[in-house]
Protein backbone atom coordinates (compact mmCIF):
# COMPACT_ATOMS: atom_id res chain seq x y z
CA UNK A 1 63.33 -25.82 56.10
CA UNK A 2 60.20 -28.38 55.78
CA UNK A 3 60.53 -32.18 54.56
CA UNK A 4 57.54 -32.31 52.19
CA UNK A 5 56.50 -35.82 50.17
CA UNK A 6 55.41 -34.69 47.00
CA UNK A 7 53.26 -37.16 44.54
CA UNK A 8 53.92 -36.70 41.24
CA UNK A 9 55.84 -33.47 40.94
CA UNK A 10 57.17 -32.26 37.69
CA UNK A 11 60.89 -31.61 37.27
CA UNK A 12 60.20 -27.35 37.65
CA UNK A 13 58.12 -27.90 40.59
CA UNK A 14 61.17 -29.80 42.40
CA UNK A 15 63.47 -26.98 41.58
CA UNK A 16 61.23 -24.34 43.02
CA UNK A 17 60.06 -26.31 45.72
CA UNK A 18 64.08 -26.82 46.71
CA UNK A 19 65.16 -23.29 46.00
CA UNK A 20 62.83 -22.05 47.96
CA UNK A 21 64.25 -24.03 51.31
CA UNK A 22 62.30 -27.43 51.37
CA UNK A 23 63.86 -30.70 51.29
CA UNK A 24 61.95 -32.89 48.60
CA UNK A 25 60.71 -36.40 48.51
CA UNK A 26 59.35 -37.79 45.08
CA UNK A 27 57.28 -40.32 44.24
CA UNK A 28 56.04 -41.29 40.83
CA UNK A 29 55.10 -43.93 39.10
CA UNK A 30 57.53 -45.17 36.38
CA UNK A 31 54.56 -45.81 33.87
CA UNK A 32 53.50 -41.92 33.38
CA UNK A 33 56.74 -40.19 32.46
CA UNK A 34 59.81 -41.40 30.44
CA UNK A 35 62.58 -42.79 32.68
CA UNK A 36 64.94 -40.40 31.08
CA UNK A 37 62.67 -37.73 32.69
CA UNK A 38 61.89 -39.99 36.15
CA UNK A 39 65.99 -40.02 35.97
CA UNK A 40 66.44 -36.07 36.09
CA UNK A 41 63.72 -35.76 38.62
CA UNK A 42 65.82 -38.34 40.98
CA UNK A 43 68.85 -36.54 40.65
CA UNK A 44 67.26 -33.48 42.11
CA UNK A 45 65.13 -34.81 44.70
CA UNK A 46 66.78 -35.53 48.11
CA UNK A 47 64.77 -39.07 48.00
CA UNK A 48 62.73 -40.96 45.37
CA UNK A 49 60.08 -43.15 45.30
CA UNK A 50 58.57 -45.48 42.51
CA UNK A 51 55.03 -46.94 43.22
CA UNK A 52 52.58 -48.58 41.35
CA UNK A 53 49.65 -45.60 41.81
CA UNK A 54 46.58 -47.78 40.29
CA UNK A 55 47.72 -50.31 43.16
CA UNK A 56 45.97 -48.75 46.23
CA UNK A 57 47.71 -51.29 48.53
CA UNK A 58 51.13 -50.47 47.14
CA UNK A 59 50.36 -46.80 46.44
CA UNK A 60 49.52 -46.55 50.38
CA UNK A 61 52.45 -48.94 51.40
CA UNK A 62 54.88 -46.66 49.58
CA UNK A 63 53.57 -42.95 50.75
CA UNK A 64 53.33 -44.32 54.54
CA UNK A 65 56.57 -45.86 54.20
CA UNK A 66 58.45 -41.92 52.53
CA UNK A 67 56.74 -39.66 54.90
CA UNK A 68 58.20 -42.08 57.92
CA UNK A 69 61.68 -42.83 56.14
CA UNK A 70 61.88 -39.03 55.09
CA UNK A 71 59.96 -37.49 58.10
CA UNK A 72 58.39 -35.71 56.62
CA UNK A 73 56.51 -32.39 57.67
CA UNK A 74 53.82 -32.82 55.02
CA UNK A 75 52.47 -34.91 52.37
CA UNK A 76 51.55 -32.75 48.85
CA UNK A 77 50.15 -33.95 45.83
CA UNK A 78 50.64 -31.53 43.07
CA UNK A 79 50.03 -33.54 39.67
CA UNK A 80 46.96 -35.03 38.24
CA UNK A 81 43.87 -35.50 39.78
CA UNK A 82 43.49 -39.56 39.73
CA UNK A 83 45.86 -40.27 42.36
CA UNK A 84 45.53 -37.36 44.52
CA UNK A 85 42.15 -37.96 47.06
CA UNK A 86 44.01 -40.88 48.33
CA UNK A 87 46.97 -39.31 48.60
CA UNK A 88 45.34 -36.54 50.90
CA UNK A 89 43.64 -39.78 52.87
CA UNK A 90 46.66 -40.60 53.84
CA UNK A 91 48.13 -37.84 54.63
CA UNK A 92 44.81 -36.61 56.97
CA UNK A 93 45.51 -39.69 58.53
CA UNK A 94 49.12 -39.57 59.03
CA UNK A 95 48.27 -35.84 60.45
CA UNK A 96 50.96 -34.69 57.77
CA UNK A 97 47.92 -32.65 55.20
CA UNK A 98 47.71 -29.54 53.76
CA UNK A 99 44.02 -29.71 52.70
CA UNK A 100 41.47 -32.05 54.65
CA UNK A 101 40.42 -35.16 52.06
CA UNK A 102 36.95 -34.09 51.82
CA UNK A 103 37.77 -30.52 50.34
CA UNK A 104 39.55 -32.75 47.64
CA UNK A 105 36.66 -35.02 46.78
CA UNK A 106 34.19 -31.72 46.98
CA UNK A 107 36.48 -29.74 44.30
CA UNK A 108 37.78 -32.88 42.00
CA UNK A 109 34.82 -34.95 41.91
CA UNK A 110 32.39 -33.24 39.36
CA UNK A 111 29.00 -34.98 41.14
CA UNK A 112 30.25 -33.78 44.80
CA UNK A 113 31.22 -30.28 43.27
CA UNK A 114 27.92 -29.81 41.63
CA UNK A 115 25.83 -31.30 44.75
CA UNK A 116 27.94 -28.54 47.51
CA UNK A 117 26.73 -25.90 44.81
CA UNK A 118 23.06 -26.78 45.31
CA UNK A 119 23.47 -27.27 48.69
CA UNK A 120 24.66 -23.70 49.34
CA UNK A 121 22.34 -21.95 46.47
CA UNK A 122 25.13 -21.14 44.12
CA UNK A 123 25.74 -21.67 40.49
CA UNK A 124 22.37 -22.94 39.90
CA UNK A 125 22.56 -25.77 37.36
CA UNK A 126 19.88 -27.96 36.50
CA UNK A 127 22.02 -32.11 36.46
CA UNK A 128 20.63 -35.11 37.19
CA UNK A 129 23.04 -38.14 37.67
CA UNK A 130 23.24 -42.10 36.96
CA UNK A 131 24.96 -44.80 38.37
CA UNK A 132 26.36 -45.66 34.92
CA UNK A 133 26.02 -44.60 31.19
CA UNK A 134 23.44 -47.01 29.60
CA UNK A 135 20.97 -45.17 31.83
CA UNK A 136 21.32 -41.76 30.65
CA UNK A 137 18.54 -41.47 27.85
CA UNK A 138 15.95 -42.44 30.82
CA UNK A 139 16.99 -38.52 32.38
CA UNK A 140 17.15 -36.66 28.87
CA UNK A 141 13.03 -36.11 29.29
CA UNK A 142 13.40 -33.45 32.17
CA UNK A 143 16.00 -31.41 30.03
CA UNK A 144 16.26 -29.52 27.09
CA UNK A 145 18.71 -30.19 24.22
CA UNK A 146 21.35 -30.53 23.73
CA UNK A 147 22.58 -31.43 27.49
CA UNK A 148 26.33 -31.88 28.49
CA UNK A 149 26.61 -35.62 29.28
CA UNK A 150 30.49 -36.11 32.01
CA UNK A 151 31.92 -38.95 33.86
CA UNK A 152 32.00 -37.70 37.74
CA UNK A 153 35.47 -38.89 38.28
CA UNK A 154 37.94 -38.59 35.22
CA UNK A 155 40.17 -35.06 34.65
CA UNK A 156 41.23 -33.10 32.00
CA UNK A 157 37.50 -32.73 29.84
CA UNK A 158 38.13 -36.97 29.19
CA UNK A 159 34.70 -38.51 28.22
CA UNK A 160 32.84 -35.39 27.97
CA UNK A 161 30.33 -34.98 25.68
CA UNK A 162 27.79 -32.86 23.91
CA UNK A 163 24.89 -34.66 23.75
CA UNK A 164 21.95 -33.33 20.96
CA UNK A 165 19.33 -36.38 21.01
CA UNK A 166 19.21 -39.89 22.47
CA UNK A 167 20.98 -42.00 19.59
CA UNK A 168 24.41 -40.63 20.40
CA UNK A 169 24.52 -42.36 24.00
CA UNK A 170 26.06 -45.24 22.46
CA UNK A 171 28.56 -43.27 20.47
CA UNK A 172 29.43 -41.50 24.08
CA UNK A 173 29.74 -44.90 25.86
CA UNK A 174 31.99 -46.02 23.11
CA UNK A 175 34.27 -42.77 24.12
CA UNK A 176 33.84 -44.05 28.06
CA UNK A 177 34.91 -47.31 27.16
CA UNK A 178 37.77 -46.09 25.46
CA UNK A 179 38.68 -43.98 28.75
CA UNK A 180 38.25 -47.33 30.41
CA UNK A 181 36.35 -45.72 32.70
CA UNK A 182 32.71 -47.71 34.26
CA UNK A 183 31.87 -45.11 36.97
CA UNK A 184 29.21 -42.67 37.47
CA UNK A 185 28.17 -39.88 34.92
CA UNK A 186 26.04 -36.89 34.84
CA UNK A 187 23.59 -34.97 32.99
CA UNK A 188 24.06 -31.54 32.80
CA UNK A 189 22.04 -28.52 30.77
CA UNK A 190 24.14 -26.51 28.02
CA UNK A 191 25.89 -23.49 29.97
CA UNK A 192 26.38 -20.93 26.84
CA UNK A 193 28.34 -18.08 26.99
CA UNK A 194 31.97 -17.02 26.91
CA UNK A 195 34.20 -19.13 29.42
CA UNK A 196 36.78 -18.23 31.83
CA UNK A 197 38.75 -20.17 34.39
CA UNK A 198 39.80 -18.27 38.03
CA UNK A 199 43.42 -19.34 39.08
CA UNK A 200 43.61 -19.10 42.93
CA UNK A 201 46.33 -19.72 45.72
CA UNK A 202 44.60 -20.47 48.85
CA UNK A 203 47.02 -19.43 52.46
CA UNK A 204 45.20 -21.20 55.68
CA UNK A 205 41.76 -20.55 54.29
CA UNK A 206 42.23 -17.25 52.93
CA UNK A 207 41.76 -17.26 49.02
CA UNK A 208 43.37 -15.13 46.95
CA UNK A 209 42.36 -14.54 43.17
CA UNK A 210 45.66 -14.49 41.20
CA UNK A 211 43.41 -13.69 37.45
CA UNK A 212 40.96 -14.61 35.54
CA UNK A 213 41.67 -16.58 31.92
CA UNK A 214 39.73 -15.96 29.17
CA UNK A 215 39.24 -19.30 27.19
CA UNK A 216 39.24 -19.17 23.24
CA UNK A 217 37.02 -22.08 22.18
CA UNK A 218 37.52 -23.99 19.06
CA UNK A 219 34.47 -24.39 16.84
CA UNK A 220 31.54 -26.74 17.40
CA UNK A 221 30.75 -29.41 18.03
CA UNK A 222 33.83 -30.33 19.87
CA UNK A 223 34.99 -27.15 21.32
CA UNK A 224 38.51 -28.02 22.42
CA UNK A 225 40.02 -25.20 23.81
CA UNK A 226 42.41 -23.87 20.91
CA UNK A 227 43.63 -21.06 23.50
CA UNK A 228 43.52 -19.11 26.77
CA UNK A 229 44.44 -14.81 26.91
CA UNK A 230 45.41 -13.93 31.22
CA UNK A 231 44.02 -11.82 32.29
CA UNK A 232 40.16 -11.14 30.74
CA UNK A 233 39.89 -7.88 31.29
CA UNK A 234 39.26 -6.47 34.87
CA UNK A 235 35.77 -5.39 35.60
CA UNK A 236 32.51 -5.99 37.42
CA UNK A 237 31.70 -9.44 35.44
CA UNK A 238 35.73 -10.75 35.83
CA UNK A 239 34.90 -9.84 39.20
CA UNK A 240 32.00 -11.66 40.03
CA UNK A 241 33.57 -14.97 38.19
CA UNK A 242 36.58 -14.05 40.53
CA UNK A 243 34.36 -14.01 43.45
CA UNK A 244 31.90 -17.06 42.70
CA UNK A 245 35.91 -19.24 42.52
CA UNK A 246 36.09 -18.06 46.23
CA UNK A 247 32.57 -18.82 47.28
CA UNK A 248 33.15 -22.57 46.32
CA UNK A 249 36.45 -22.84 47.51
CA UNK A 250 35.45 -21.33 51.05
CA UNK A 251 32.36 -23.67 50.88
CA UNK A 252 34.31 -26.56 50.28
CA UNK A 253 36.91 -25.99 52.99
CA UNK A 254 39.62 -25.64 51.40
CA UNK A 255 42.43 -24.39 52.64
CA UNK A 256 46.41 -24.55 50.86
CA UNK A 257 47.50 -24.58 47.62
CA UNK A 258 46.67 -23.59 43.89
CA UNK A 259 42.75 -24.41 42.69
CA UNK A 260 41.85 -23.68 38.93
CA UNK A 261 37.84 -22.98 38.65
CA UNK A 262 36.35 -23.24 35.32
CA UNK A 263 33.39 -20.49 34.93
CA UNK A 264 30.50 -20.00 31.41
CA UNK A 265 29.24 -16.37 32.06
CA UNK A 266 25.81 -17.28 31.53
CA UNK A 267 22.35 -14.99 30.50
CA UNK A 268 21.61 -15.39 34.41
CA UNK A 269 25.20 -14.86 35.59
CA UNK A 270 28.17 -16.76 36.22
CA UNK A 271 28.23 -20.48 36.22
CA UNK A 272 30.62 -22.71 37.53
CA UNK A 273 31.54 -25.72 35.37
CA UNK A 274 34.01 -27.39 37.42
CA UNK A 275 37.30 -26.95 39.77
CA UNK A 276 40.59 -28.78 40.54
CA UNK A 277 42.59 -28.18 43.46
CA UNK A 278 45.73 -28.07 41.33
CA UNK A 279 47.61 -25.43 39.23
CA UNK A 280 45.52 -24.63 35.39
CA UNK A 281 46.67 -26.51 32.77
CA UNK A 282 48.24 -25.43 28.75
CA UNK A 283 50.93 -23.73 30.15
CA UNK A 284 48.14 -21.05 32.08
CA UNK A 285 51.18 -20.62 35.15
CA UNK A 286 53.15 -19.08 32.30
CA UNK A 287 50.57 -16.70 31.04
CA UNK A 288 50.01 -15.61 35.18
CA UNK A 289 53.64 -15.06 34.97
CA UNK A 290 54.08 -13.35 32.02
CA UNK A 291 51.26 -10.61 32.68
CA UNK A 292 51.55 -10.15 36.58
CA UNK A 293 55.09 -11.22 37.33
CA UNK A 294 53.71 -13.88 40.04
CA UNK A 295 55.51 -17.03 39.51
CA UNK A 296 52.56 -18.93 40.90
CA UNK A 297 54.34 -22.16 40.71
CA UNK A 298 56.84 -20.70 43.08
CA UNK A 299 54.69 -19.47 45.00
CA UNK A 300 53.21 -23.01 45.98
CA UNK A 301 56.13 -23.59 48.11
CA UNK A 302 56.23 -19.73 49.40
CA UNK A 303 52.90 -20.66 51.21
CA UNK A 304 53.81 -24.16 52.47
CA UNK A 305 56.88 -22.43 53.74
CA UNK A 306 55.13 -19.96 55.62
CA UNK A 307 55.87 -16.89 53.49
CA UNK A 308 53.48 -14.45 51.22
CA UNK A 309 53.18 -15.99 47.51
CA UNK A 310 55.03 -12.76 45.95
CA UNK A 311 53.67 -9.07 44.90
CA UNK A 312 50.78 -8.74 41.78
CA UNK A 313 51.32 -6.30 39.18
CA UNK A 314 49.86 -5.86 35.94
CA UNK A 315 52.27 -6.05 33.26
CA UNK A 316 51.47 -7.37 29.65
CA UNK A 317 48.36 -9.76 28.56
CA UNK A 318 49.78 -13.07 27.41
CA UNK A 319 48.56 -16.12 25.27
CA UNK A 320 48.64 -19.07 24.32
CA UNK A 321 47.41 -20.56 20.91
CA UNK A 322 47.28 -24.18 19.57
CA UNK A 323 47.82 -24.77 16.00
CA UNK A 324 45.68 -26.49 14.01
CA UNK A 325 46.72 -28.39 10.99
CA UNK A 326 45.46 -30.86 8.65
CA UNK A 327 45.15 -34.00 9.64
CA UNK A 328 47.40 -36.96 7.92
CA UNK A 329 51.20 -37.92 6.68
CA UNK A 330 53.24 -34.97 7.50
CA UNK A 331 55.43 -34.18 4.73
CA UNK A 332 57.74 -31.18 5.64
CA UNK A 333 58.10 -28.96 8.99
CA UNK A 334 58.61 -24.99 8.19
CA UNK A 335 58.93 -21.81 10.07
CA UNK A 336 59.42 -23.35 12.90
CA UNK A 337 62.87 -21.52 14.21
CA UNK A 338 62.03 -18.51 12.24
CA UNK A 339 58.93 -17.93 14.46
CA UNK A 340 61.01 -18.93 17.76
CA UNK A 341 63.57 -16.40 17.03
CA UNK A 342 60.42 -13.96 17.00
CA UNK A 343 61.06 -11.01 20.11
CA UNK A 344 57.31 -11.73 21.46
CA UNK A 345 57.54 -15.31 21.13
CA UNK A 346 58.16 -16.67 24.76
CA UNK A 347 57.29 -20.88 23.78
CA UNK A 348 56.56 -22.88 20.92
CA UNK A 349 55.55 -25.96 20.85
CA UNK A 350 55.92 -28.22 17.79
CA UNK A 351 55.48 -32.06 18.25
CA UNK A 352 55.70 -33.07 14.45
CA UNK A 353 58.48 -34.28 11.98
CA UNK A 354 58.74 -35.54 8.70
CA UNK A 355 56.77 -39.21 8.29
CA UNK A 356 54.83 -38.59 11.32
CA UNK A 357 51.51 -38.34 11.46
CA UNK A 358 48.84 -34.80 12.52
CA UNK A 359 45.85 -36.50 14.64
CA UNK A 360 42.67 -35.57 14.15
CA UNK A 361 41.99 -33.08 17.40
CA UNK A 362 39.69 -34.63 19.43
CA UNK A 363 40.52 -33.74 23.09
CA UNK A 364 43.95 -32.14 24.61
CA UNK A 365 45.96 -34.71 24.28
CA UNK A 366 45.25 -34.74 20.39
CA UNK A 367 46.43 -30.85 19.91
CA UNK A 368 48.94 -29.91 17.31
CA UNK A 369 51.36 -28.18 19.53
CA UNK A 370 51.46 -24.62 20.84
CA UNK A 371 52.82 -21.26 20.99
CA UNK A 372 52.91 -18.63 23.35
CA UNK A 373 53.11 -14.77 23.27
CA UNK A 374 52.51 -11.61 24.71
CA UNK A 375 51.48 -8.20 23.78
CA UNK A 376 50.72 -4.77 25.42
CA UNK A 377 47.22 -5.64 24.77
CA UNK A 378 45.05 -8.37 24.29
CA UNK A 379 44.98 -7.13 20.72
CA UNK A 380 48.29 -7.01 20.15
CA UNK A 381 48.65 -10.45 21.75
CA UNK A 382 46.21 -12.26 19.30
CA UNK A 383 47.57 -10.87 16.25
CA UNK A 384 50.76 -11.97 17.24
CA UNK A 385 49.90 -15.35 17.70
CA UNK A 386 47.68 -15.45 14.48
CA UNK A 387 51.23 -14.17 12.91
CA UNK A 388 53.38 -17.01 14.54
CA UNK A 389 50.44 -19.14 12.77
CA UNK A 390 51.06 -18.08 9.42
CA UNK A 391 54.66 -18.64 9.99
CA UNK A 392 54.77 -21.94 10.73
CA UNK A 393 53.90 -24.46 8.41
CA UNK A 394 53.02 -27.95 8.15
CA UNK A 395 52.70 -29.88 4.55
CA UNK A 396 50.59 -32.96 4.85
CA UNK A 397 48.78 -35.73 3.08
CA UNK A 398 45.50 -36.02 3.60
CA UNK A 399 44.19 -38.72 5.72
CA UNK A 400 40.28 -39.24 4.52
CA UNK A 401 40.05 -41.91 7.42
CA UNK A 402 41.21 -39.52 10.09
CA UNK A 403 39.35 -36.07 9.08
CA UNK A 404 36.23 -37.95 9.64
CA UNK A 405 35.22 -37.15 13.61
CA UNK A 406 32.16 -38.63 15.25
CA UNK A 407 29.67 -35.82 15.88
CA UNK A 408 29.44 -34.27 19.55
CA UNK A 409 32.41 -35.56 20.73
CA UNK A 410 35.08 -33.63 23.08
CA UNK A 411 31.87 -31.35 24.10
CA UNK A 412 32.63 -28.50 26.39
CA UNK A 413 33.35 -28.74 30.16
């Protein structure tokens, strides 16, 4: 049994964490989760912490002060990117880490990534970079259009942009400023081609490719992902993207835990977009688990505790589709229990009611809910989705003021 300190953990990955023989302390921060939910997660922790996390004084105060209260074995972070470099700090310095810092700030931070790639001669991408956004249109002369335009330091696609001529910069700082976010950006050229992400569990160093996730992209010119099928289909190309996932995370030193590597298969070959060293978002663990078996959530806390992450087999391809709905008042919800009672249907998603209101989708956090399925094939699979689509329906009012969406935004990647 191993004390681990785990920053932000979801409520699933304290139950697995605990069944599979570690002794959990939580810390969160009561502004990102209800306290109904902060509540359930206390009850199953064996401690709990609540910290201010954009406080870097009180954020360090409060994981120094659990892993010597809790004595703990190690310090984890396993939620969202923004807190979690200075959470591995810490830990390095406490000697309590999983993964040295730097292999952190290599895979989160989108400039370091994309410098360690250059560095080693992989993933050639032409970028160029700028201390803030105002100076972008001075680099737009050594590219072609349009470019891909990124803060360095925010997650989940936030503040990215598709950028097709100089006079949207100031729309695209607008979207920063909204983000709140002053940092560094970069400039990067258009990757085009089909795009995958490679979900990974890393043992001591030794990186294992769990599957590769095709993406389904919604339509230009925002291209928010409206789906993922696990796996793509095996072959040489899957396993080159496969392999490239492995080549940065070796070259980054990294060494424990889940990393989810985004990847355009290019005219010249594989390209990486960007990594995380966390678990793949829109429910991907689910789709691993539904075609393979490999609970790769669980399987976290298999490696921490010093056991093999659990057998691979190919069983069924599964996905995961977003609806997409008119935007405005909703009127009336239908279908909704009539698709869930469906024999395929494993999730479904559905976040509005009657006298709420369907955003326009601009970026993740703007999608119109979500259902998930599997199939024999990846056939099978997509018509079964499209089928759940039809079943489901939302009756709306129009909103003229929301249906208009700046051009470029929510660019790919």
């Amino acid at each position: 049994m191993s004390n681990l300190v785990m920053v932000m953990p979801y409520r699933a990955f304290v139950i697995k964490a605990r069944e599979e023989g570690h002794r959990i302390c939580a810390i969160w921060d009561p502004t990102l989760q209800t306290a109904d939910y902060l509540h359930g997660i206390a009850e199953l922790a064996d401690a709990f912490v609540l910290t201010d996390f954009s406080d870097p004084v009180v954020f360090d105060r409060a994981v120094r002060r659990a892993a010597q209260d809790f004595d703990a074995d190690a310090i984890y972070h396993i939620g969202a990117e923004d807190s979690m470099l200075a959470t591995y700090r810490i830990a390095e310095e406490l000697g309590k880490a999983v993964n040295p810092s730097r292999s952190i700030e290599l895979l989160n931070d989108k400039l370091a990534m994309r410098r360690l790639l250059a560095e080693h001669g992989m993933s050639p991408v032409r970028f160029a970079t700028a201390d803030r956004w105002q100076d972008v249109p001075a680099l737009l002369g050594a590219f072609e259009l349009p470019v891909v335009v990124k803060p360095t330091e925010l997650a989940g696609s936030r503040g990215v942009y598709l950028l097709h001529h100089a006079g949207q910069v100031e729309e695209w700082g607008r979207l920063l400023d909204s983000c709140d976010y002053r940092g560094p950006v970069l400039v990067e050229e258009y990757l085009r081609g089909p795009e995958f992400s490679v979900e990974t569990l890393s043992d001591g160093g030794r990186h294992q490719v769990v599957g590769v996730t095709r993406k389904v992209l919604g339509p230009p010119p925002l291209f928010v992902e409206a789906g993922h099928v696990h796996p793509a289909p095996d072959g040489p190309d899957t396993r080159a993207i496969g392999e490239l996932a492995v080549r940065l995370l070796t070259a980054a030193g990294y060494q424990t835990g889940p990393a989810h590597t985004e990847v355009i298969w290019t005219s010249s070959g594989p390209r990486i977009v960007e990594s995380q060293a966390r678990l793949g978002g829109d429910q991907i663990p689910r789709l691993v688990q539904l075609s393979t078996g490999i609970d790769i959530e669980r399987a976290v806390f298999r490696i921490l505790g010093g056991r093999a992450p659990g057998p691979r087999e190919r069983r069924r391809v599964a996905h995961i589709a977003y609806f997409s709905f008119t935007p405005g008042l909703v009127r009336s919800v239908q279908g909704v229990e009539e698709a869930r009672a469906l024999g395929f249907v494993d999730m479904l998603e559905m976040p509005f009611q009657p006298g709420g209101r369907v955003p326009v989708t601009v970026d993740w956090r703007t999608r119109h809910g979500f259902v998930v399925v599997s199939g024999d094939t990846e056939e099978q699979a997509l018509a079964r989705a499209r089928h759940v689509q039809s079943v489901v329906r939302v009756e709306v009012e129009p909103d003229e003021v929301a249906a208009r969406v700046p051009a470029g935004a929510g660019a790919p990647s």
